[in-house]
C-alpha atoms as a PDB file:
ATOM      1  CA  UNK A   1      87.684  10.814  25.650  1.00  0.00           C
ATOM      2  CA  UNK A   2      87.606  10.997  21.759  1.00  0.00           C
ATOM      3  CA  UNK A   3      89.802   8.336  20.433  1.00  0.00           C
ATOM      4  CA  UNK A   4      93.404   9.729  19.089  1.00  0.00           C
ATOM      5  CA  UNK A   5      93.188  10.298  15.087  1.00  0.00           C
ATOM      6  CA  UNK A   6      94.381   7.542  13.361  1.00  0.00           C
ATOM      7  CA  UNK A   7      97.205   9.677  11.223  1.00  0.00           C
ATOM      8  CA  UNK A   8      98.221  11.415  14.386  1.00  0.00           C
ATOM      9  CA  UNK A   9      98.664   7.446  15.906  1.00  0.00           C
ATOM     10  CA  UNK A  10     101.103   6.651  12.943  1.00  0.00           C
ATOM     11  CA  UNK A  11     102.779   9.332  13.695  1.00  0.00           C
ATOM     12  CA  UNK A  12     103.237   8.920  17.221  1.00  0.00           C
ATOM     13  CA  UNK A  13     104.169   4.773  16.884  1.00  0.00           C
ATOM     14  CA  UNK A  14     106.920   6.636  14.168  1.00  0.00           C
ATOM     15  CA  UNK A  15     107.958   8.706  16.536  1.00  0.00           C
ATOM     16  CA  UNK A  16     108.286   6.657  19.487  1.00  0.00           C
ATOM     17  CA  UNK A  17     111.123   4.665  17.487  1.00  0.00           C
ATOM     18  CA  UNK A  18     113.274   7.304  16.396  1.00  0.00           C
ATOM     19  CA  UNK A  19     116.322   7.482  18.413  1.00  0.00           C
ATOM     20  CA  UNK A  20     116.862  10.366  20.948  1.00  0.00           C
ATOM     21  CA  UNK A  21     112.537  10.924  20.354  1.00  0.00           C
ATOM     22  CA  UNK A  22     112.229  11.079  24.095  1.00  0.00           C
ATOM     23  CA  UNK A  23     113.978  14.098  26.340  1.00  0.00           C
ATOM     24  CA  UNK A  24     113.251  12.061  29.131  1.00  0.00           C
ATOM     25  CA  UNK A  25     115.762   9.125  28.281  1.00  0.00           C
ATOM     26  CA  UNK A  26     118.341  11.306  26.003  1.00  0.00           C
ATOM     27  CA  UNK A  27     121.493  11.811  27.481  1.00  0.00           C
ATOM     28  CA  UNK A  28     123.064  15.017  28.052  1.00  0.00           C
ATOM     29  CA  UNK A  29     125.497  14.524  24.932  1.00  0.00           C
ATOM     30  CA  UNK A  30     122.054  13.725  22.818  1.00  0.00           C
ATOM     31  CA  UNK A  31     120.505  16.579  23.751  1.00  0.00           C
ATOM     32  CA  UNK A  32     123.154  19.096  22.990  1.00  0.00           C
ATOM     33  CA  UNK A  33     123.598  17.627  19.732  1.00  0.00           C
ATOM     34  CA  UNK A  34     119.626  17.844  18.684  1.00  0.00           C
ATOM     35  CA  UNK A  35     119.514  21.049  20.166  1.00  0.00           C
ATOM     36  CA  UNK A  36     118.840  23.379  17.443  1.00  0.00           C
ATOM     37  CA  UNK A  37     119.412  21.078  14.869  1.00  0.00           C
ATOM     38  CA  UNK A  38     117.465  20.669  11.896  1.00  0.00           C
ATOM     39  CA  UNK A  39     115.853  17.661   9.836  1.00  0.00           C
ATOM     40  CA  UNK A  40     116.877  16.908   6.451  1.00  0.00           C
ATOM     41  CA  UNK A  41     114.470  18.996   4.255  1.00  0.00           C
ATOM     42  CA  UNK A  42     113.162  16.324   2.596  1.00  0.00           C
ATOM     43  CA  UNK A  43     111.949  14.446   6.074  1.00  0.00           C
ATOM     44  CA  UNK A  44     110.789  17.881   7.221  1.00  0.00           C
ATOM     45  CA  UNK A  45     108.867  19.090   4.595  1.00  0.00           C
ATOM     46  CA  UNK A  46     106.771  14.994   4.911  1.00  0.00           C
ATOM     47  CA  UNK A  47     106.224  15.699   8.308  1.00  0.00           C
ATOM     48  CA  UNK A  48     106.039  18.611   9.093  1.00  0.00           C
ATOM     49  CA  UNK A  49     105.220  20.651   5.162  1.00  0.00           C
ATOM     50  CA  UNK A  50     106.222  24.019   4.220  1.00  0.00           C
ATOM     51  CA  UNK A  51     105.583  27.707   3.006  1.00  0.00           C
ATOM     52  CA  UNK A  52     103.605  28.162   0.154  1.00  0.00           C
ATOM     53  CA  UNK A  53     104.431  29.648  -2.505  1.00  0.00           C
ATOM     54  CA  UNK A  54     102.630  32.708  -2.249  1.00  0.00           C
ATOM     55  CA  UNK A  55     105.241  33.436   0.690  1.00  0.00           C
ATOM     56  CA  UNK A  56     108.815  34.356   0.580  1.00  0.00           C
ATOM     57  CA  UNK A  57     111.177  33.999   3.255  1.00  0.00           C
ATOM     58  CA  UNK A  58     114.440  36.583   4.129  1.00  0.00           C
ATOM     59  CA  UNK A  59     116.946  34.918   6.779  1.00  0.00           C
ATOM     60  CA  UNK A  60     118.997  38.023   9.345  1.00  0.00           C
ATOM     61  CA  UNK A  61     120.410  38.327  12.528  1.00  0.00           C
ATOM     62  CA  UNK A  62     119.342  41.002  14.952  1.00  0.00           C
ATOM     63  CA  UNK A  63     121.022  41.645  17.884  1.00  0.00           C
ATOM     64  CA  UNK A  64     122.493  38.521  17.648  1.00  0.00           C
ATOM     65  CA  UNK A  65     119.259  36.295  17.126  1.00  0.00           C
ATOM     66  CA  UNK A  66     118.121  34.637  14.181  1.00  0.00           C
ATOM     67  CA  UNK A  67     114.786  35.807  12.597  1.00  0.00           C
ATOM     68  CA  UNK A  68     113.031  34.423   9.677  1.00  0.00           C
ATOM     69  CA  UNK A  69     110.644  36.870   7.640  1.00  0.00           C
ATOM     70  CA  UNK A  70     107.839  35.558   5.833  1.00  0.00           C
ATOM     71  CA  UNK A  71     106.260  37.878   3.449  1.00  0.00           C
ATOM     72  CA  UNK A  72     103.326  37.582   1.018  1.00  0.00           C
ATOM     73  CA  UNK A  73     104.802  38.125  -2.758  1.00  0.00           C
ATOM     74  CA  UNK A  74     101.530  39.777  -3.825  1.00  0.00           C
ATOM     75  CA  UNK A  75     102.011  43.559  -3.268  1.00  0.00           C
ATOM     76  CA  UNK A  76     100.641  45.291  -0.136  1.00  0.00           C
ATOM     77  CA  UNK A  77     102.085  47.772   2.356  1.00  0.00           C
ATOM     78  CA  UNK A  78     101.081  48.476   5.843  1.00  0.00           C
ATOM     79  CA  UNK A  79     100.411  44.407   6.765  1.00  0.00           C
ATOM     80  CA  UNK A  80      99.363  43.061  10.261  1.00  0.00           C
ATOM     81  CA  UNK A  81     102.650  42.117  12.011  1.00  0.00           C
ATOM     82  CA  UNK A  82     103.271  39.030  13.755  1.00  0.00           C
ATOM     83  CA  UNK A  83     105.550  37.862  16.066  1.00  0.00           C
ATOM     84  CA  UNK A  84     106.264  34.189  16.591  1.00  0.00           C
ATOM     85  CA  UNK A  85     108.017  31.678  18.628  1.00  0.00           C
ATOM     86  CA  UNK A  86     108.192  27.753  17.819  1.00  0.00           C
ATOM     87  CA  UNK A  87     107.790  25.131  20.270  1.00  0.00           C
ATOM     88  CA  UNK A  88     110.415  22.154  21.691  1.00  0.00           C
ATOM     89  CA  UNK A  89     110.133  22.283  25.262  1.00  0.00           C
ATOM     90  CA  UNK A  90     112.417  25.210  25.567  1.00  0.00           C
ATOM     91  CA  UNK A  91     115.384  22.791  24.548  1.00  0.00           C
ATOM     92  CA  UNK A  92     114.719  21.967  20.777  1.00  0.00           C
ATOM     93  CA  UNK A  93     113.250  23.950  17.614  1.00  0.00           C
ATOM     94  CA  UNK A  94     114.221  26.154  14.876  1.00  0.00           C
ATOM     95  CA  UNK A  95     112.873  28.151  12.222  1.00  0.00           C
ATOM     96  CA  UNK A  96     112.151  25.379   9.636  1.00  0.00           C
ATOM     97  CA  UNK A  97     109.722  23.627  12.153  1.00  0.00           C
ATOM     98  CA  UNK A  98     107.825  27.414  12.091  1.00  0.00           C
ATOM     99  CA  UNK A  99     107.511  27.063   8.106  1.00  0.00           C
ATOM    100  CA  UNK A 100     104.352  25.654   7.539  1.00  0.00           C
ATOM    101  CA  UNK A 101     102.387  27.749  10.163  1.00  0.00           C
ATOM    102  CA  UNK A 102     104.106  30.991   9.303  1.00  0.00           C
ATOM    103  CA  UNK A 103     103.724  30.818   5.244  1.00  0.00           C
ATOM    104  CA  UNK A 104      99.659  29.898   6.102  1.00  0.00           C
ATOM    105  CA  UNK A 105      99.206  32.627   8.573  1.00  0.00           C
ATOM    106  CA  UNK A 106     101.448  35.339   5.878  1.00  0.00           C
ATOM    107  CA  UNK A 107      99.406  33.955   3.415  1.00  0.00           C
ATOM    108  CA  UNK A 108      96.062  33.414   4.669  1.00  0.00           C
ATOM    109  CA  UNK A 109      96.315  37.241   7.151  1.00  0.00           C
ATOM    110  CA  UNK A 110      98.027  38.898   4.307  1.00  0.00           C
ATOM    111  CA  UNK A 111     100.812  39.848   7.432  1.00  0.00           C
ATOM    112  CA  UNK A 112     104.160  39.918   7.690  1.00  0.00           C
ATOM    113  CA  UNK A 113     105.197  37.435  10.458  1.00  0.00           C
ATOM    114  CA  UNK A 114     108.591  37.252  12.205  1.00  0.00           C
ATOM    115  CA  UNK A 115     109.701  34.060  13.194  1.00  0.00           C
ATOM    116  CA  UNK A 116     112.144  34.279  16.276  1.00  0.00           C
ATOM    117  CA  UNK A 117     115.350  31.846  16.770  1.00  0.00           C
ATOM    118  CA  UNK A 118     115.518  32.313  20.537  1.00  0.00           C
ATOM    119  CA  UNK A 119     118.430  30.580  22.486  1.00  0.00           C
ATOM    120  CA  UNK A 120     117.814  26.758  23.708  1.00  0.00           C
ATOM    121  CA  UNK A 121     118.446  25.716  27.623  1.00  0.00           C
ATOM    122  CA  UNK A 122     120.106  23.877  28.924  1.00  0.00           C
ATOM    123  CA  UNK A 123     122.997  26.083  27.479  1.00  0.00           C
ATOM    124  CA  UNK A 124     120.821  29.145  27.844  1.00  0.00           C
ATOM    125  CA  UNK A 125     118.434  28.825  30.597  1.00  0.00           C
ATOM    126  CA  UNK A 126     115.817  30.676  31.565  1.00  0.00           C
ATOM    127  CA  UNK A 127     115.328  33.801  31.140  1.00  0.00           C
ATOM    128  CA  UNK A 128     117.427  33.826  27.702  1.00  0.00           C
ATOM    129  CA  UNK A 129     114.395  32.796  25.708  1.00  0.00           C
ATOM    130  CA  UNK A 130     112.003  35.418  27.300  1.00  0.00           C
ATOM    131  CA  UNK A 131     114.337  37.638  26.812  1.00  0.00           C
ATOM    132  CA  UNK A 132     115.353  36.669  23.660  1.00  0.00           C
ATOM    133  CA  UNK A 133     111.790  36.527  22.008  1.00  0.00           C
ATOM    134  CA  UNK A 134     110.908  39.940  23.596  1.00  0.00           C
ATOM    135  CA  UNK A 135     113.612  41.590  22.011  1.00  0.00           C
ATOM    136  CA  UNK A 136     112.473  39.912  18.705  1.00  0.00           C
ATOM    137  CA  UNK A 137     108.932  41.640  19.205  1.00  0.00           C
ATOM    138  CA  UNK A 138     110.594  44.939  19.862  1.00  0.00           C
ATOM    139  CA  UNK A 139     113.040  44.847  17.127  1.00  0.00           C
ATOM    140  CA  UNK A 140     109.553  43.789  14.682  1.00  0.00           C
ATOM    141  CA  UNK A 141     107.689  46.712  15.842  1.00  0.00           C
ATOM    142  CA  UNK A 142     110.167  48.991  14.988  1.00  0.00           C
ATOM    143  CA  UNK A 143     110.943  47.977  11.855  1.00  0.00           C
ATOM    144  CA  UNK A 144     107.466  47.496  10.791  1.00  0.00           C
ATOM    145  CA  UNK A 145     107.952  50.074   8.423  1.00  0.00           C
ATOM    146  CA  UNK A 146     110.530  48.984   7.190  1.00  0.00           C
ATOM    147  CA  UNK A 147     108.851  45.329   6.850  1.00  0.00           C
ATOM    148  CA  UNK A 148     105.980  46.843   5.328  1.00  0.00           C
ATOM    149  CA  UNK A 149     104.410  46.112   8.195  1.00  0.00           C
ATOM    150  CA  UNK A 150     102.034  48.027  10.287  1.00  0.00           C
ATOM    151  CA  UNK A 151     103.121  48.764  13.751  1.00  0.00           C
ATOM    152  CA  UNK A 152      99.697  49.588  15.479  1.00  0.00           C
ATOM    153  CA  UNK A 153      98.378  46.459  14.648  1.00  0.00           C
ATOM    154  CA  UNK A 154     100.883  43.585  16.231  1.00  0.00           C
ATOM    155  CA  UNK A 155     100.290  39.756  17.365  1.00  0.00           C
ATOM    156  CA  UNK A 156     102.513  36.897  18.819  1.00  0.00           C
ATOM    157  CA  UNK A 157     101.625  33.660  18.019  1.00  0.00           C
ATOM    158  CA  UNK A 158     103.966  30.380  19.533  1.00  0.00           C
ATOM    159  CA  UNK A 159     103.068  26.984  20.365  1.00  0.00           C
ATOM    160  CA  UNK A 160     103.917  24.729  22.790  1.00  0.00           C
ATOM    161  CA  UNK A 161     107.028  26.224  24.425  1.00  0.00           C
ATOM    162  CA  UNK A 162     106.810  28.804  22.377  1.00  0.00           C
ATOM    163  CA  UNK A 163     102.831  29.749  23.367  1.00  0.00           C
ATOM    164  CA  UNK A 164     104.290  30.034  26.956  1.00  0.00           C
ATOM    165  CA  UNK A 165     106.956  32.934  25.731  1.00  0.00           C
ATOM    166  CA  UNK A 166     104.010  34.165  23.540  1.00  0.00           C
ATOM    167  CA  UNK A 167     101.898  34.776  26.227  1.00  0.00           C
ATOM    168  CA  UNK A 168     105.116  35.681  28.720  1.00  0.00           C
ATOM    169  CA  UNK A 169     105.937  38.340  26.069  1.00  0.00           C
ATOM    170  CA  UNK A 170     102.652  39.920  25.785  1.00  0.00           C
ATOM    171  CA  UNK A 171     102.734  39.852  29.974  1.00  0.00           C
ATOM    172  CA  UNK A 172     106.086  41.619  29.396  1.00  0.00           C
ATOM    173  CA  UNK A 173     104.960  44.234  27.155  1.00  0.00           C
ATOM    174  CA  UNK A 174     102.553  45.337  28.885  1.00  0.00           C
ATOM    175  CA  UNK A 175     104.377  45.620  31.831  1.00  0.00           C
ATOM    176  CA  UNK A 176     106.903  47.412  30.474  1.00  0.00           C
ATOM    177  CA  UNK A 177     104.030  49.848  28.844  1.00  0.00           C
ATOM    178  CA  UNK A 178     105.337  48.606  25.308  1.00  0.00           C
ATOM    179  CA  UNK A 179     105.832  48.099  22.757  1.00  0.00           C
ATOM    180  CA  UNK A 180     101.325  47.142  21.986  1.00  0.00           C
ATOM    181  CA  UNK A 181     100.265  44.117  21.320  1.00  0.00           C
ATOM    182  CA  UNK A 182      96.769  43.424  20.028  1.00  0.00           C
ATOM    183  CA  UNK A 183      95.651  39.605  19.647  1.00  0.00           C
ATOM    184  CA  UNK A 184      97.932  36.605  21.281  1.00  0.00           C
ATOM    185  CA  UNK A 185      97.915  32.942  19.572  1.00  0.00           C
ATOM    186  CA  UNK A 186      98.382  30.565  21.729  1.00  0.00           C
ATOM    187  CA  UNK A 187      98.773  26.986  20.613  1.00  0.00           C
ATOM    188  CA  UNK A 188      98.725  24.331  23.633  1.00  0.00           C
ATOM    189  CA  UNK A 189     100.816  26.430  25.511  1.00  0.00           C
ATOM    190  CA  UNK A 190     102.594  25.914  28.715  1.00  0.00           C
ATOM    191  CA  UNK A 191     101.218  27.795  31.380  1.00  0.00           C
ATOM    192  CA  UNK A 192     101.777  26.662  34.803  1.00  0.00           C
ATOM    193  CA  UNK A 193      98.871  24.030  35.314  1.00  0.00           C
ATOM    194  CA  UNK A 194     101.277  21.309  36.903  1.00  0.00           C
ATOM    195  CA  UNK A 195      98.848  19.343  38.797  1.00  0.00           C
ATOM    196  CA  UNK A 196      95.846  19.388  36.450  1.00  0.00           C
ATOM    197  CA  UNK A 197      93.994  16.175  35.266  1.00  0.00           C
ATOM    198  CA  UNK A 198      95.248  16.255  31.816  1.00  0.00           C
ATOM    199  CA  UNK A 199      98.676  16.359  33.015  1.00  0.00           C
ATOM    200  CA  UNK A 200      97.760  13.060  34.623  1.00  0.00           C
ATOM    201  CA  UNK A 201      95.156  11.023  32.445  1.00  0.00           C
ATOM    202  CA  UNK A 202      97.882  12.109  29.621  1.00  0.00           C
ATOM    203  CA  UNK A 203     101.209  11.053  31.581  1.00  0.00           C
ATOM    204  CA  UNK A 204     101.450   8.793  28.770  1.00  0.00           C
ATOM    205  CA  UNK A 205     100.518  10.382  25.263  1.00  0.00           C
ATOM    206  CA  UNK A 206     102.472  10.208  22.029  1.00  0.00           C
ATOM    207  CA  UNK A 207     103.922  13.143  21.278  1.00  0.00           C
ATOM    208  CA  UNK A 208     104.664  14.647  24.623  1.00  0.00           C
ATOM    209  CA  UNK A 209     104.917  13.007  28.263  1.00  0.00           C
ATOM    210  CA  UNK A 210     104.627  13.451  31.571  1.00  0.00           C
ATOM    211  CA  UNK A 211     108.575  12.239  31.621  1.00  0.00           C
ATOM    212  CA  UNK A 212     109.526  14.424  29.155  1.00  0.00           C
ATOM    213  CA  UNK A 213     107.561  18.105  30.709  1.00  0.00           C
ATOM    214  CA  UNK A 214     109.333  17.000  33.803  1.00  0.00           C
ATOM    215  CA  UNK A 215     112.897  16.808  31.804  1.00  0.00           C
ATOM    216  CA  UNK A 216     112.148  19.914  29.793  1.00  0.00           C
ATOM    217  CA  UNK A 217     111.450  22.118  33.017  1.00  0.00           C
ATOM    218  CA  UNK A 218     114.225  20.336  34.514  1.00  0.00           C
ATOM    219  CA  UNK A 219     116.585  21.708  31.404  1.00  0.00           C
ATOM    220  CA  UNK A 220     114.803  25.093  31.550  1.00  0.00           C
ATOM    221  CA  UNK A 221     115.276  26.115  34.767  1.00  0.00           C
ATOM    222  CA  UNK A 222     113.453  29.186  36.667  1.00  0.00           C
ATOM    223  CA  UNK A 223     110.988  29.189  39.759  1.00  0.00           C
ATOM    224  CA  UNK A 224     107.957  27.566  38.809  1.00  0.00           C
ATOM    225  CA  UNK A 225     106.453  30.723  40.535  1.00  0.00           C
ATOM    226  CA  UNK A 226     107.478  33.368  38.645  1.00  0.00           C
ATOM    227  CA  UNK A 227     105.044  34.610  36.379  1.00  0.00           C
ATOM    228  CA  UNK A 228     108.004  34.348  33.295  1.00  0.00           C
ATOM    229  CA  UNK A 229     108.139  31.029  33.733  1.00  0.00           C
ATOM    230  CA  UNK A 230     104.061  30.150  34.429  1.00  0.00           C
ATOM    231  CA  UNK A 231     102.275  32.806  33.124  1.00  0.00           C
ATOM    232  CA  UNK A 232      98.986  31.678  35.368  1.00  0.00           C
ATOM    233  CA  UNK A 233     100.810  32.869  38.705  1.00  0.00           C
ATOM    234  CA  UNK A 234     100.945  36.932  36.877  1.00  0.00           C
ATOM    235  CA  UNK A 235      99.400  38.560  39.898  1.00  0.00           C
ATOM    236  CA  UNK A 236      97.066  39.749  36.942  1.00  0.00           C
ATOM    237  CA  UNK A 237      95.884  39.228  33.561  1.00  0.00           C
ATOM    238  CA  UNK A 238      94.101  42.178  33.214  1.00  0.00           C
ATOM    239  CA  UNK A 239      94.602  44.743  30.307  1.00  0.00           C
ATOM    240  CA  UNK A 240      96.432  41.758  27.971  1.00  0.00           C
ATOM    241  CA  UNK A 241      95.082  41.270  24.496  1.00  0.00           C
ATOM    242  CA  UNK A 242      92.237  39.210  23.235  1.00  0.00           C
ATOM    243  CA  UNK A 243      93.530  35.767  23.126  1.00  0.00           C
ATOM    244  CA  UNK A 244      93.149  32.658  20.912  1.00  0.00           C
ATOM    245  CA  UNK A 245      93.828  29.287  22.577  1.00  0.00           C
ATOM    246  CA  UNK A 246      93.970  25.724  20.549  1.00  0.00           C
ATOM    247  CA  UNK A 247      94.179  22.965  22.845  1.00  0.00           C
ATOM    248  CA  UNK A 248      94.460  19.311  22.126  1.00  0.00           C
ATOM    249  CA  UNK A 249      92.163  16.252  23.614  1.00  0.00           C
ATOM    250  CA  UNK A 250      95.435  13.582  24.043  1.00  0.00           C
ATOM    251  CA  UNK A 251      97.772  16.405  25.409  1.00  0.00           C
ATOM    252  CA  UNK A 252      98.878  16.323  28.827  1.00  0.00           C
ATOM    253  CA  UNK A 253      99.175  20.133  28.548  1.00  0.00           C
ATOM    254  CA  UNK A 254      95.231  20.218  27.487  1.00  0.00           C
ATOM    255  CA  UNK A 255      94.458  21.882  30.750  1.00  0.00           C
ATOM    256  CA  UNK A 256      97.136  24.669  30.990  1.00  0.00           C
ATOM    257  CA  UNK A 257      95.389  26.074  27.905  1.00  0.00           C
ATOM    258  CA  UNK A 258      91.783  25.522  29.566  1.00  0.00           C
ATOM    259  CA  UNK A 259      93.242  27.242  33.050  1.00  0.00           C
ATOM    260  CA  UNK A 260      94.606  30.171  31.457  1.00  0.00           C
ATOM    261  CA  UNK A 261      92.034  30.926  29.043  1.00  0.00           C
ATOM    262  CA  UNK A 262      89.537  30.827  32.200  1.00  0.00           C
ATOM    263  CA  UNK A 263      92.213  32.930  34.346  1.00  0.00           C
ATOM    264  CA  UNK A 264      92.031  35.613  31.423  1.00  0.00           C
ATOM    265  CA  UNK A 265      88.370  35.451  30.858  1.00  0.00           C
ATOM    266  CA  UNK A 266      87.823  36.083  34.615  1.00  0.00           C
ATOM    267  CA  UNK A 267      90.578  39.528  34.426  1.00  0.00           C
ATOM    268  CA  UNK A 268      87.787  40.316  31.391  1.00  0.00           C
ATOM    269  CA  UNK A 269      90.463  39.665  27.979  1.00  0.00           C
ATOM    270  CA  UNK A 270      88.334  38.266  25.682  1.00  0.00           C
ATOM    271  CA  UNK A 271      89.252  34.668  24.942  1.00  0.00           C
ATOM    272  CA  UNK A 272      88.901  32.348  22.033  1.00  0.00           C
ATOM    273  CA  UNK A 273      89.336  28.850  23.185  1.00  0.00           C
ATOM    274  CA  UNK A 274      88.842  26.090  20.457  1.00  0.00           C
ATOM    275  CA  UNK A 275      89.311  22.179  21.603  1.00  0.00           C
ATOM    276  CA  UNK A 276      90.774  19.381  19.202  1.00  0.00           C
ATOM    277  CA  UNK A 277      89.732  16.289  21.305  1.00  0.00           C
ATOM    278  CA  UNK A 278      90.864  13.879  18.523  1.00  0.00           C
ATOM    279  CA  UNK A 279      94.230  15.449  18.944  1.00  0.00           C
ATOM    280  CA  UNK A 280      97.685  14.769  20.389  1.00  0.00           C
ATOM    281  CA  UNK A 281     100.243  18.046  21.506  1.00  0.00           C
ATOM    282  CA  UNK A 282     102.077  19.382  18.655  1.00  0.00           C
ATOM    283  CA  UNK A 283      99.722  18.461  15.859  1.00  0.00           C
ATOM    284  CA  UNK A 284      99.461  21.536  14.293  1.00  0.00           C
ATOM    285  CA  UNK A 285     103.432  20.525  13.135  1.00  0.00           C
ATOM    286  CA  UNK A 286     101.844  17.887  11.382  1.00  0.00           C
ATOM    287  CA  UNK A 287      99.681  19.082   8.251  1.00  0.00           C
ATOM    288  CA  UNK A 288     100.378  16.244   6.063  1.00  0.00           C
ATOM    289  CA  UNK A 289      98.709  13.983   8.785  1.00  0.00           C
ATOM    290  CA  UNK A 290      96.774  15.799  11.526  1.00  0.00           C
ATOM    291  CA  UNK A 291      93.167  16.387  10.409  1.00  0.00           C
ATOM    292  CA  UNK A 292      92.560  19.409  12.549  1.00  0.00           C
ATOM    293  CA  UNK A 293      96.069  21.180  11.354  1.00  0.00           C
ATOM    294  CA  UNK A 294      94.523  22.819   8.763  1.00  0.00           C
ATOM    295  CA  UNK A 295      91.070  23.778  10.450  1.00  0.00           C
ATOM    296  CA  UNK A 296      93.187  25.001  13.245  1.00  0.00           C
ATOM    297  CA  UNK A 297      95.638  26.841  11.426  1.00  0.00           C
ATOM    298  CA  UNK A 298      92.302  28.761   9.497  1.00  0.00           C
ATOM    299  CA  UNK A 299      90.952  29.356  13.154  1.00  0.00           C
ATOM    300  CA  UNK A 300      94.125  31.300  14.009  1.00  0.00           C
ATOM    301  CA  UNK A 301      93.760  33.420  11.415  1.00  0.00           C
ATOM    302  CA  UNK A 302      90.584  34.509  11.245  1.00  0.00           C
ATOM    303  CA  UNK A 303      91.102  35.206  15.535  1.00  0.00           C
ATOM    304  CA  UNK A 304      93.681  36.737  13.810  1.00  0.00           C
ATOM    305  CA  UNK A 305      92.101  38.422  11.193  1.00  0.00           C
ATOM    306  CA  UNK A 306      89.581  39.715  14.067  1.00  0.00           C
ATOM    307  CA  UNK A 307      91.717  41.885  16.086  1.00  0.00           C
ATOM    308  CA  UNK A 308      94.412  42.617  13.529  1.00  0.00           C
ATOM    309  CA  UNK A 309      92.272  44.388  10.399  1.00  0.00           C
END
């Protein structure tokens, strides 16, 4: 195995200790009070950076969820459309950690992207984020216009927990015949791969642990075999979109992206699947220090840029 990068090893020893850093030792009363909440701006936009300029942001409610709009300032009408979900195991995250990776994908696509604030477990369990982050792609399609967005040409993008509900979402939609979706970004997403090797060799990773998946699922709730909750058990794959996956070397969830991208190659989706062995899960929330944000965030949108223009 590669050796972790050393900015993504600062960051980790950093991280290790901050109080409450760990799901897997936080109390009950810790985790309701970090669930949702934000870091200062100044800490967040160190670690994990911001929009650019180029990119400005409109804050609403619909249907009772938070979205964040990020829109390119430079005039253009009929944009891809993007639909994204942020990561946290299902139990932290909001819409500042999606900043960064929004602004470069508005930017860098030209698209408008909708950043969804779905409801956290444990006080919503699943299925309130699935259903929650499907209603935010439904809501974006049909506003495109309004947006100034194109609605035949539509992606979801998440990472981490949130690349499970992306690819859940795009499972959903076509289930439910609707509404299209044409490319899926998935960034070291959860997908049901609980006894793979990198679950094991990386029980004991910065960033992410074996202790804390087994806490988050824990939290989360749902029956590991239902396809909502691990979207390899879908009885098929067949007739999603063409997929990017970014995976990480030091990431105990390296495999669930290797196991799904081969389960949708073999229902013939055309897959994408790019491998950051220097890399620890999460990294692409770290521009300022992980050396493969920034060539990762570029691969996303020119997958992107691919099936969307």
């Amino acid at each position: 195995m590669e050796p972790l990068a050393p900015g993504m090893r600062r960051i980790g020893k950093i991280m290790r200790r901050m109080p409450g850093s760990s799901v897997a030792k936080a109390t009950p009363e810790q985790i309701e009070r970090n669930s949702g909440a934000s870091a200062p701006e100044a800490i967040a936009s160190i670690l994990m950076g911001k929009r650019p300029g180029t990119v400005s942001t409109e804050d609403r409610t619909v249907e009772g969820i938070p979205i964040r709009i990020y829109t390119p300032t430079r005039a253009g009408s009929a944009r891809p459309l993007i639909a994204y979900f942020h990561g946290g195991g299902f139990v932290f995250g909001d819409l500042r950690g999606g900043d960064w990776m929004c602004g470069a994908v508005a930017d860098g696509l030209d698209a408008v992207v909708v950043s969804v604030d779905y409801r956290l477990a444990p006080k919503h369990p699943f299925p309130a984020g699935v259903d929650d982050c499907t209603t935010g792609l439904v809501w974006t399609v049909e506003h495109a216009a309004e947006l100034g967005a194109d609605p035949g040409r539509v992606g979801v993008m998440g990472e981490s927990a949130g690349g499970n509900l992306a690819a859940v979402v795009a499972l959903v939609a076509r289930e439910r015949g609707g509404p299209a979706v044409h490319h899926q970004a998935l960034l070291y997403p959860v997908t049901g791969a609980y006894d793979s090797e990198s679950r094991r060799a990386n029980a004991d990773a910065f960033i992410l642990t074996a202790a804390d998946m087994a806490r988050f699922d824990s939290l989360y709730g749902g029956d590991r075999d239902d396809w909502r909750v691990s979207p390899l058990k879908a009885e098929t794959l067949r007739g999603l979109p063409p997929a990017l996956i970014v995976v990480a070397g030091h990431d105990p969830l390296h495999d669930d992206g290797v196991q799904y991208a081969d389960a949708l190659r073999a229902a013939g989706v055309p897959v994408e699947l790019i491998d950051y062995p220097a890399m620890p899960h999460g990294f692409l929330n770290f521009p300022r220090f992980a050396r493969d944000a920034k060539p990762a965030i570029e691969a996303v949108i020119e997958s992107q840029r691919r099936a969307l223009t």
